[in-house]
N, C-alpha and C. Protein backbone atom coordinates (compact mmCIF):
# COMPACT_ATOMS: atom_id res chain seq x y z
N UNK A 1 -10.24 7.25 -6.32
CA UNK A 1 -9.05 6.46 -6.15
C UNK A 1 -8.56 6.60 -4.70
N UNK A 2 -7.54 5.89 -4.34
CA UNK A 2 -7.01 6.02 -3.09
C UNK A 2 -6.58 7.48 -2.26
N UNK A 3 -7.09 7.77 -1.14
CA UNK A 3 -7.46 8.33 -0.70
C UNK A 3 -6.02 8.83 0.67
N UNK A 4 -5.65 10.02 0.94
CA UNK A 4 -4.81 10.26 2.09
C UNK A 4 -5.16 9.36 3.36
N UNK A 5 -6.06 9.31 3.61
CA UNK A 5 -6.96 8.31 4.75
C UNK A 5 -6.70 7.31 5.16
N UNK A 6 -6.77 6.53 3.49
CA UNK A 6 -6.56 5.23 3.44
C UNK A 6 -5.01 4.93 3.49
N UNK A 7 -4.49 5.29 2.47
CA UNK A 7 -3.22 5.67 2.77
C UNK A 7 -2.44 5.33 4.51
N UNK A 8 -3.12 6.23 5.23
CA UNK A 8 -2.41 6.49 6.37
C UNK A 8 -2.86 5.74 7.26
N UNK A 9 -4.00 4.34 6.91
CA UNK A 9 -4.92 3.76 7.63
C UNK A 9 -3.85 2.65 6.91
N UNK A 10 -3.54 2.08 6.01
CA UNK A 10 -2.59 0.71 5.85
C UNK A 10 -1.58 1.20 6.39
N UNK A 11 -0.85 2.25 6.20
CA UNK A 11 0.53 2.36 6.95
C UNK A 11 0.27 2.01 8.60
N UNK A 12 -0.71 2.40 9.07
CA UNK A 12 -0.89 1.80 10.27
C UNK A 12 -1.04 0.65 10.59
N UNK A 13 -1.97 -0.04 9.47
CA UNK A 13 -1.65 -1.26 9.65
C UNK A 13 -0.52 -2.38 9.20
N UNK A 14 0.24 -1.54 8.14
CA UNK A 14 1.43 -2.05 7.99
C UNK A 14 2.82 -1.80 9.00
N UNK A 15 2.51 -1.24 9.84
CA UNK A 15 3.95 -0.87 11.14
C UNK A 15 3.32 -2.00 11.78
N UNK A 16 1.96 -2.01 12.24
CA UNK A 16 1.32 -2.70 13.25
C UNK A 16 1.64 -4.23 13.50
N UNK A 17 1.80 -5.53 14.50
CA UNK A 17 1.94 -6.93 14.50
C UNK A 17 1.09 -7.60 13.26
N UNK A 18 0.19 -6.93 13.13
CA UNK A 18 -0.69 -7.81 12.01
C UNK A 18 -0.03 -8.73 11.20
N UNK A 19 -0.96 -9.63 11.26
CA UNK A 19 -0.68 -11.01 10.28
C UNK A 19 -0.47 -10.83 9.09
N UNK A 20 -0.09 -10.09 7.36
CA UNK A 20 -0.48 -10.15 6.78
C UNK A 20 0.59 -10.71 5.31
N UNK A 21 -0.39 -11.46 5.06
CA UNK A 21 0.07 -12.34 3.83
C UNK A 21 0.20 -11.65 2.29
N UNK A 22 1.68 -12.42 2.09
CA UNK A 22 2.13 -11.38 0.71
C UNK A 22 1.33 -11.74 -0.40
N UNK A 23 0.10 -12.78 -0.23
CA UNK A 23 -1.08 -13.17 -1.62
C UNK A 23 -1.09 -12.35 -2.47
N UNK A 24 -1.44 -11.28 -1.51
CA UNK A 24 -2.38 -10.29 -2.73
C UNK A 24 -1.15 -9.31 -3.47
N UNK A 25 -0.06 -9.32 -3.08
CA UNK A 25 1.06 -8.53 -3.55
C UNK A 25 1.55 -8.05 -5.29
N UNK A 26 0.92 -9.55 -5.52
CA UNK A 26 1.51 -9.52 -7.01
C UNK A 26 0.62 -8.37 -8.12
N UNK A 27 -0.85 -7.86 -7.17
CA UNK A 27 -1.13 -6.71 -8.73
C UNK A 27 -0.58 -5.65 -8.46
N UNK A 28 -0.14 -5.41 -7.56
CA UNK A 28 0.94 -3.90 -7.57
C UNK A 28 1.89 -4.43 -8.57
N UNK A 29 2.21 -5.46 -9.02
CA UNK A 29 3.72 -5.40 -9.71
C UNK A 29 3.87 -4.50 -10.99
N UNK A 30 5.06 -3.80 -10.90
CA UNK A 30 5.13 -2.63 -11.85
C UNK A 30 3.82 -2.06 -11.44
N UNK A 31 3.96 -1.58 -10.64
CA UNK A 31 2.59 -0.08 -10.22
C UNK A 31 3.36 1.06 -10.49
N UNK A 32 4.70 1.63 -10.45
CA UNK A 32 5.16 2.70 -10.38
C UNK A 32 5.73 2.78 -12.38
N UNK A 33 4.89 1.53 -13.01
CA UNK A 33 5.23 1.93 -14.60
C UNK A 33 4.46 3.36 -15.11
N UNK A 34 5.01 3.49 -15.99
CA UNK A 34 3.97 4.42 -16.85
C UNK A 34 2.78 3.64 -17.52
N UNK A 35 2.86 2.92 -18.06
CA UNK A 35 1.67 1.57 -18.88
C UNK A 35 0.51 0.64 -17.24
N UNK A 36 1.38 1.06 -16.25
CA UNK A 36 0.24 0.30 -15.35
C UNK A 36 -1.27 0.51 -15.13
N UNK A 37 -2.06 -0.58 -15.50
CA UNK A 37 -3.82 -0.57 -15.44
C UNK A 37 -4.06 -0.31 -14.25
N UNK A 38 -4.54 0.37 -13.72
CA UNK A 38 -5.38 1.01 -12.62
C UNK A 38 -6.17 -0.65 -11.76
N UNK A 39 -6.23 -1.10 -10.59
CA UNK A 39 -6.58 -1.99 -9.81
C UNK A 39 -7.55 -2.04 -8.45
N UNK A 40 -8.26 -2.17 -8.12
CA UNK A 40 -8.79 -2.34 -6.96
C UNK A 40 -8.66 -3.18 -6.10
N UNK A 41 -8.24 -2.54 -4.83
CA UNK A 41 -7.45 -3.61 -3.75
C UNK A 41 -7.99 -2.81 -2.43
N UNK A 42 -8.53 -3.80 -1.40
CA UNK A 42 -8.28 -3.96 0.25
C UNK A 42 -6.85 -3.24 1.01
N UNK A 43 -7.32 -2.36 1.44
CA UNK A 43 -6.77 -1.72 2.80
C UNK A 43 -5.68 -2.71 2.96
N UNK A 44 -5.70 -4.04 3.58
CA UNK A 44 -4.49 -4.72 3.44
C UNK A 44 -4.02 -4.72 2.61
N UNK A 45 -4.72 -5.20 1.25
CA UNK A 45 -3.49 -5.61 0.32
C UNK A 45 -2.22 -4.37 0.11
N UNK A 46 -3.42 -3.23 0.41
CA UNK A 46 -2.27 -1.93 0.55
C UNK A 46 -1.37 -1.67 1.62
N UNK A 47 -1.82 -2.36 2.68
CA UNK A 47 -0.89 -2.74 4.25
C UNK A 47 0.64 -3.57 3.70
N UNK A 48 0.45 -4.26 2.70
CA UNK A 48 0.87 -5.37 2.01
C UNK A 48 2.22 -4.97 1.47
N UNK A 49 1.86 -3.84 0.58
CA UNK A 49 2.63 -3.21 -0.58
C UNK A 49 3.39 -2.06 0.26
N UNK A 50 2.89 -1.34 1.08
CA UNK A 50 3.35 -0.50 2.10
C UNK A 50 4.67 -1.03 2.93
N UNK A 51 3.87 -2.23 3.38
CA UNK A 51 4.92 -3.00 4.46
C UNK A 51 6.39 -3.18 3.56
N UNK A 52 6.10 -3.66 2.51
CA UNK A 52 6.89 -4.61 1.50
C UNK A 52 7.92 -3.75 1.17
N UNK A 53 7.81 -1.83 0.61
CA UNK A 53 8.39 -1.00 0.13
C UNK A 53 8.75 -0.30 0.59
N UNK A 54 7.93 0.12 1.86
CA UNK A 54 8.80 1.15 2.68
C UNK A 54 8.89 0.99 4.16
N UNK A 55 8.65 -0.56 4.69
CA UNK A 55 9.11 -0.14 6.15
C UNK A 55 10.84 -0.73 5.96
N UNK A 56 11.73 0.23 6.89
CA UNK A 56 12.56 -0.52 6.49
C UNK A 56 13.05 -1.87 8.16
N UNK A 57 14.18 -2.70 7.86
CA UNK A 57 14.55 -3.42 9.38
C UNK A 57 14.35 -2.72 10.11
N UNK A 58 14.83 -1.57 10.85
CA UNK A 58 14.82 -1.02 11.76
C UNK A 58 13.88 -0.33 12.40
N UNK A 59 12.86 -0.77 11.60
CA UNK A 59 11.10 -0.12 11.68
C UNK A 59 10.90 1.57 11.46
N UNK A 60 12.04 2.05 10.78
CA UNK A 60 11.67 3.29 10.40
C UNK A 60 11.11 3.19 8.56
N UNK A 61 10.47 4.28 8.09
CA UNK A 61 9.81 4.58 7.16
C UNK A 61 10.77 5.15 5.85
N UNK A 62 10.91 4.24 4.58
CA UNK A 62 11.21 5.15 3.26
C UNK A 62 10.26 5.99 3.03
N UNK A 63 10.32 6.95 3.37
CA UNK A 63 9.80 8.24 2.88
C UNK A 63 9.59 8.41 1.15
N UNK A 64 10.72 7.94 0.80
CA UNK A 64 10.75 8.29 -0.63
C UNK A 64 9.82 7.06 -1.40
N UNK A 65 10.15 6.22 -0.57
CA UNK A 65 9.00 4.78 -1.19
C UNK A 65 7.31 5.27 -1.13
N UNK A 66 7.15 5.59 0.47
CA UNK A 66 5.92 5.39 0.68
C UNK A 66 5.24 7.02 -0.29
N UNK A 67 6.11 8.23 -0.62
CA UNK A 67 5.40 9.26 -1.43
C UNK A 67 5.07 8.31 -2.58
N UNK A 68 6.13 7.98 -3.52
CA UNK A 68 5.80 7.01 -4.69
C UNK A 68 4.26 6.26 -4.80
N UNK A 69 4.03 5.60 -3.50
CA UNK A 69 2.66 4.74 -3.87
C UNK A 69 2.07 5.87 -3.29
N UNK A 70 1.92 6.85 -2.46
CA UNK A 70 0.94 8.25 -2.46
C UNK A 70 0.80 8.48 -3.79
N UNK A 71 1.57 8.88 -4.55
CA UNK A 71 1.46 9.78 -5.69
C UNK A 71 0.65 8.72 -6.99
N UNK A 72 1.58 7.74 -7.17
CA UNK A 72 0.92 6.34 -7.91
C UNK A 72 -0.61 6.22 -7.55
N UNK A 73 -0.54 5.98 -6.30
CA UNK A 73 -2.04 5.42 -5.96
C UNK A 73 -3.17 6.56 -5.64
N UNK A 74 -2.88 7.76 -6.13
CA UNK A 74 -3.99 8.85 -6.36
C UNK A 74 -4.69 8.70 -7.40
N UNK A 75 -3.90 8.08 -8.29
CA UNK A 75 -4.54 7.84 -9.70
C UNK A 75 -4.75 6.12 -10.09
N UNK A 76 -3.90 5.56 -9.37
CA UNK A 76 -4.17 3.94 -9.67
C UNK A 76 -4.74 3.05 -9.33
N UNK A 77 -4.82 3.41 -8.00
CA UNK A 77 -5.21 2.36 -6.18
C UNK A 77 -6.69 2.63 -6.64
N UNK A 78 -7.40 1.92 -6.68
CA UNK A 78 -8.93 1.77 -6.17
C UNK A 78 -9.18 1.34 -4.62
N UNK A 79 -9.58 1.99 -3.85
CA UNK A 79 -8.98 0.79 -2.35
C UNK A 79 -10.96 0.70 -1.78
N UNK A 80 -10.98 -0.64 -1.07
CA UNK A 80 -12.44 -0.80 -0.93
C UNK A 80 -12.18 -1.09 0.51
N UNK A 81 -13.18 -0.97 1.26
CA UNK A 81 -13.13 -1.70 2.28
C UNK A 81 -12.97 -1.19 3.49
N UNK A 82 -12.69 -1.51 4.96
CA UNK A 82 -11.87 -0.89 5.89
C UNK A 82 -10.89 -1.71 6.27
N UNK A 83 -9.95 -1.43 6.82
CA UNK A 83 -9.09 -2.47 7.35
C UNK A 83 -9.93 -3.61 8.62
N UNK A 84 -9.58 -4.18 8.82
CA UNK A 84 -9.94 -5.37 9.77
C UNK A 84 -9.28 -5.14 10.85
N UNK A 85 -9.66 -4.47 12.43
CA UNK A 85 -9.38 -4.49 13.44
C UNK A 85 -8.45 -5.90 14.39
């Protein structure tokens, strides 16, 4: 499952200018349930969900958001891929 790595490889790309489109957003929904099915998703789409939950306006970091999908996505996140330079 998702990995510290990866993890810290979308948050980079979620602070970063990158282009990225809220498409893929909707299978995280209810990720932080107890009943949520386990998913496999792209480095972005996790850039995606990252961006979405814990950067806040002022470009600093919810801490308390981004542990949540750490902790969630040790066991849920399938993540494939590398991010796209």
């Amino acid at each position: 499952m998702m990995t510290r790595d990866q993890l810290s490889e979308a948050l980079t790309l979620a602070r970063s200018g990158a282009d990225l489109t809220l498409d893929e957003i909707a299978i995280f929904d209810g990720f932080a349930l107890r009943d949520f099915a386990p998913v496999v998703c792209t480095i972005e789409a996790l850039a995606v969900l990252v961006r979405w939950q814990c950067i806040c306006f002022d470009g600093s970091i919810d801490h308390d958001a981004l542990n949540e999908i750490a902790t969630v996505g040790r066991r849920k996140f399938g993540v494939v891929g590398k991010a796209v330079a």
